[in-house]
Protein backbone atom coordinates (compact mmCIF):
# COMPACT_ATOMS: atom_id res chain seq x y z
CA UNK A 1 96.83 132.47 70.62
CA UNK A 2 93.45 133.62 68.83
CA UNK A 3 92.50 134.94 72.02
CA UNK A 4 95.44 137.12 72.12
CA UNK A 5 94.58 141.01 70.95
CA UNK A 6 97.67 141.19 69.00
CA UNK A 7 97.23 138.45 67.26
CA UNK A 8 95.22 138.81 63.67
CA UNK A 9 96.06 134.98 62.27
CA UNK A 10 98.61 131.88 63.27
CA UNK A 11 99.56 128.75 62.07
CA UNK A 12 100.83 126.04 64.43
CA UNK A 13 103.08 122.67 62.50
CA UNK A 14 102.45 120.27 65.69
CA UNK A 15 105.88 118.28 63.45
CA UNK A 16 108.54 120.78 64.47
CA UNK A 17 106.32 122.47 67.13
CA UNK A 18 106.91 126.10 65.87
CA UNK A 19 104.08 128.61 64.83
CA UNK A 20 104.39 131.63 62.97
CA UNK A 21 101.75 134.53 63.76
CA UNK A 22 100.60 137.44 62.00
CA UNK A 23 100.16 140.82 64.64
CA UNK A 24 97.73 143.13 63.56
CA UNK A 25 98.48 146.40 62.30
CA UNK A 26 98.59 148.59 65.69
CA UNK A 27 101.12 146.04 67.22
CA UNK A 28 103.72 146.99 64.33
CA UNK A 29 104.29 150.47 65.19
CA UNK A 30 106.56 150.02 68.03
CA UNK A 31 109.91 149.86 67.98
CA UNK A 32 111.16 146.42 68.14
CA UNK A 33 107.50 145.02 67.90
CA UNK A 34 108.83 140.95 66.91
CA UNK A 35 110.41 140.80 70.08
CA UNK A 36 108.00 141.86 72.28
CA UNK A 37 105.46 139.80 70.97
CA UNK A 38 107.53 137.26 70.44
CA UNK A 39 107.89 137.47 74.54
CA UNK A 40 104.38 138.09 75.35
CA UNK A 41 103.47 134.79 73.25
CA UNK A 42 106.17 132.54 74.29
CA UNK A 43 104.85 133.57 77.97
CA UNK A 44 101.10 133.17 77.57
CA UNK A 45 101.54 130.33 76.07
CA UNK A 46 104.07 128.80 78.96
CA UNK A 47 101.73 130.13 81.42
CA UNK A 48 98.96 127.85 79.87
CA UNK A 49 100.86 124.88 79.63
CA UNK A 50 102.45 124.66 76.52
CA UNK A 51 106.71 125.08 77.08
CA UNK A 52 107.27 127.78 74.41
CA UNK A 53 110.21 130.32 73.21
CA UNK A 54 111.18 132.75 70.85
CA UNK A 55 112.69 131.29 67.93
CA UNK A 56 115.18 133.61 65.50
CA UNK A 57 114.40 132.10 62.56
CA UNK A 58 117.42 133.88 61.16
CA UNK A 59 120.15 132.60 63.52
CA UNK A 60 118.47 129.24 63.97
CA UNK A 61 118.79 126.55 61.25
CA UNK A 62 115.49 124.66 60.71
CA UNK A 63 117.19 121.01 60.29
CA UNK A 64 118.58 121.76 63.89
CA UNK A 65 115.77 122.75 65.36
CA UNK A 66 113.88 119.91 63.75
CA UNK A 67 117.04 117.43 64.69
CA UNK A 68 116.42 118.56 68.54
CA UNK A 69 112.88 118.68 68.78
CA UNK A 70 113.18 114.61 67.30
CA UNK A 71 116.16 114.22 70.05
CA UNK A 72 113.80 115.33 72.40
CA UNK A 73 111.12 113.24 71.52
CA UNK A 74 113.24 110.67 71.57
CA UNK A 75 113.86 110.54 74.84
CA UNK A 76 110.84 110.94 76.36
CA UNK A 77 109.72 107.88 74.33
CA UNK A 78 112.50 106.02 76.04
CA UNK A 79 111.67 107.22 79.58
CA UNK A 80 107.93 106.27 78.58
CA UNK A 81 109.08 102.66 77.81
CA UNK A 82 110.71 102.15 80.94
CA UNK A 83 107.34 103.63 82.70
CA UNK A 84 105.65 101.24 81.00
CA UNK A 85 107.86 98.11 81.69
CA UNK A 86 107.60 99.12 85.61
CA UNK A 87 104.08 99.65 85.28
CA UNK A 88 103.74 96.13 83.93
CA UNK A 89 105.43 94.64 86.09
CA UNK A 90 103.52 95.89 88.81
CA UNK A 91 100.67 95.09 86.74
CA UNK A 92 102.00 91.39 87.07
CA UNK A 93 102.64 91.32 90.53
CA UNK A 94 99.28 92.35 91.69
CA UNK A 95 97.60 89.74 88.71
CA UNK A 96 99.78 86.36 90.32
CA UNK A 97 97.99 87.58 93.49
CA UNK A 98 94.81 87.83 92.22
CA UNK A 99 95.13 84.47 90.32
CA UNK A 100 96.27 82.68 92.82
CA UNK A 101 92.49 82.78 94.38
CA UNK A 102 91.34 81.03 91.30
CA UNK A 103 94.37 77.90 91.05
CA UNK A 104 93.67 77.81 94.76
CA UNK A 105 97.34 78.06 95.62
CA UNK A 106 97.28 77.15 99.16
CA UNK A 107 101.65 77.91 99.59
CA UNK A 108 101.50 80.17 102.36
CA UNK A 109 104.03 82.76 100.98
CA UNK A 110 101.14 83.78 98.32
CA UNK A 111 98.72 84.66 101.20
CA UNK A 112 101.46 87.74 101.68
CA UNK A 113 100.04 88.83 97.96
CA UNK A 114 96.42 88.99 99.30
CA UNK A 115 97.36 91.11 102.80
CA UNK A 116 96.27 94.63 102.87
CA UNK A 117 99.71 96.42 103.69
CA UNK A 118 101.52 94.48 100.52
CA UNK A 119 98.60 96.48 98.64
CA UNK A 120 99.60 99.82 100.23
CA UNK A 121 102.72 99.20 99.44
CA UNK A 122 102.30 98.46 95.44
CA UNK A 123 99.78 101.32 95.49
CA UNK A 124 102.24 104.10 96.98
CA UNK A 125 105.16 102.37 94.72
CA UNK A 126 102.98 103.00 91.81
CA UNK A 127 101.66 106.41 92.79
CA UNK A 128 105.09 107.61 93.48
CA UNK A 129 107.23 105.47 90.47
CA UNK A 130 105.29 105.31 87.60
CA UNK A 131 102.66 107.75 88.70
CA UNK A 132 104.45 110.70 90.25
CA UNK A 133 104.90 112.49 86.67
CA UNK A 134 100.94 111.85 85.61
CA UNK A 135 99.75 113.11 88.80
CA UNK A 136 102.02 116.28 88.94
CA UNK A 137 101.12 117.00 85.28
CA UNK A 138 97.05 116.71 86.25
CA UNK A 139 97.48 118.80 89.03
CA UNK A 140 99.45 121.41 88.08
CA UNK A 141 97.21 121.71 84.64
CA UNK A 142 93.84 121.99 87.68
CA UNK A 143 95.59 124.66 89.41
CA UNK A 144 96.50 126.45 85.82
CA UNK A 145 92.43 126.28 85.33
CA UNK A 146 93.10 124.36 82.45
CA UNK A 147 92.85 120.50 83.71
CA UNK A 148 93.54 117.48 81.09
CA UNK A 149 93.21 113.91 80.95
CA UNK A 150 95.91 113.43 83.33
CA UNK A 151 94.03 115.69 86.08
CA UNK A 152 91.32 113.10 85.48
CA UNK A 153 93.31 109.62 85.83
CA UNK A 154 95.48 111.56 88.60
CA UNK A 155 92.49 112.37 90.78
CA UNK A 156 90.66 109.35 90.14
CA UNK A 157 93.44 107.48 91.50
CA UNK A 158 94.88 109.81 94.41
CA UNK A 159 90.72 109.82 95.35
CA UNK A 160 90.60 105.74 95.04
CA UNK A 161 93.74 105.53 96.99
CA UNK A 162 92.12 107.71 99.87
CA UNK A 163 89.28 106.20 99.93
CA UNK A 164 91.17 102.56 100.26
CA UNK A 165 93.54 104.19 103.29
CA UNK A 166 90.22 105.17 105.34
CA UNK A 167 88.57 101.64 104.70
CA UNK A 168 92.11 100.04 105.69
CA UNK A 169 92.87 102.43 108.68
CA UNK A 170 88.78 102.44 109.84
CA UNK A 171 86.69 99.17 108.81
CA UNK A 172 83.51 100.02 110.33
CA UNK A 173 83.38 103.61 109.01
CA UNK A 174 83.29 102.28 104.93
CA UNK A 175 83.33 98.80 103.31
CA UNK A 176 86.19 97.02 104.69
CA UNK A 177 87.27 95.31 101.55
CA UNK A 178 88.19 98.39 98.83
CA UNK A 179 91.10 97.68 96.92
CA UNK A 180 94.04 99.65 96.87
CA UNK A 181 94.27 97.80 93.10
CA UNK A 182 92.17 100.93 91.76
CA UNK A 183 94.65 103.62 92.23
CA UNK A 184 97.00 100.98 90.07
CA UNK A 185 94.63 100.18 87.29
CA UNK A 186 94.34 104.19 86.94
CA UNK A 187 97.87 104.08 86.70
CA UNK A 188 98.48 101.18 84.75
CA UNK A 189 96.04 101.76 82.43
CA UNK A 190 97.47 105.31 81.48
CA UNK A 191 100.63 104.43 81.05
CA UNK A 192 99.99 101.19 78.94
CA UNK A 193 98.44 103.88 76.35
């Protein structure tokens, strides 16, 4: 918001996720100058990422505000939990497979575990379950200009996850033996934190 000309101070509580700002002079000699600033703010600071409003903090009781903002929170706690209980159990599925190499399980239903298409499949189940939101998030914040740690884990595993399809689809052209378990451990990783 510094970066905003009408802006001469602000002060952000990241607790009820409100921030009061102090215009400079010239922007209080219009008529109806809260508002409009209000507005302009609320819209910069959408456009960079941030979901933001204009709050009356006459018609709006704090204790509600505060009540909905812990509602919200909240909730996306619980939808993180049950991320992170799929993402485990993905996490589990693709470790029995890899253990099995080292109890030397010789049942022939665990050499399904170890075939390249049951990896495609538990890559593009995590890429599009668990991963979808990550990845959306890190590429909408690239195509803002303003990337964050999810446009990092999100390429890193849509790139590993390419790279494992070519190997898969052409052998000779790369090594033939890339995992698809990369684009998961991006994934799995992330969401365990």
């Amino acid at each position: 918001m510094y970066g905003q000309p009408q802006v001469s101070s602000a002060s952000v509580n990241l607790t009820t996720e409100t921030a009061i700002v102090w215009p400079v002079a010239e922007v209080k000699v219009t008529p109806d100058w809260q508002q409009q600033l209000g507005e302009t703010l609320a819209k910069h600071l959408t456009s960079c990422g941030f979901k933001s409003n204009l709050r009356d903090s006459a018609r709006d009781n704090f204790f509600k505000v505060f009540e909905r903002k812990m509602d919200e929170r909240r909730n996306r706690l619980k939808e993180s939990g049950r991320g992170l209980a799929v993402s485990w159990a993905l996490c589990a599925v693709c470790l029995f497979g890899h253990l099995s190499h080292f109890v030397g399980a010789n049942a022939s239903w665990i050499h399904a575990f170890h075939s390249t298409g049951f990896h495609l499949s538990l890559s593009l189940f995590t890429l599009l379950g668990p991963g979808r939101q990550l990845i959306h998030d890190g590429l909408k914040s690239l195509f803002r200009g303003t990337p964050n740690m999810n446009t990092l884990v999100g390429l890193g595993a849509l790139s590993s996850f390419a790279v494992s399809s070519i190997a898969a689809l052409i052998p000779k052209l790369v090594f033939s033996d890339l995992p698809f378990d990369m684009a998961l451990v991006y994934i799995f990783s992330t969401n365990s934190f």
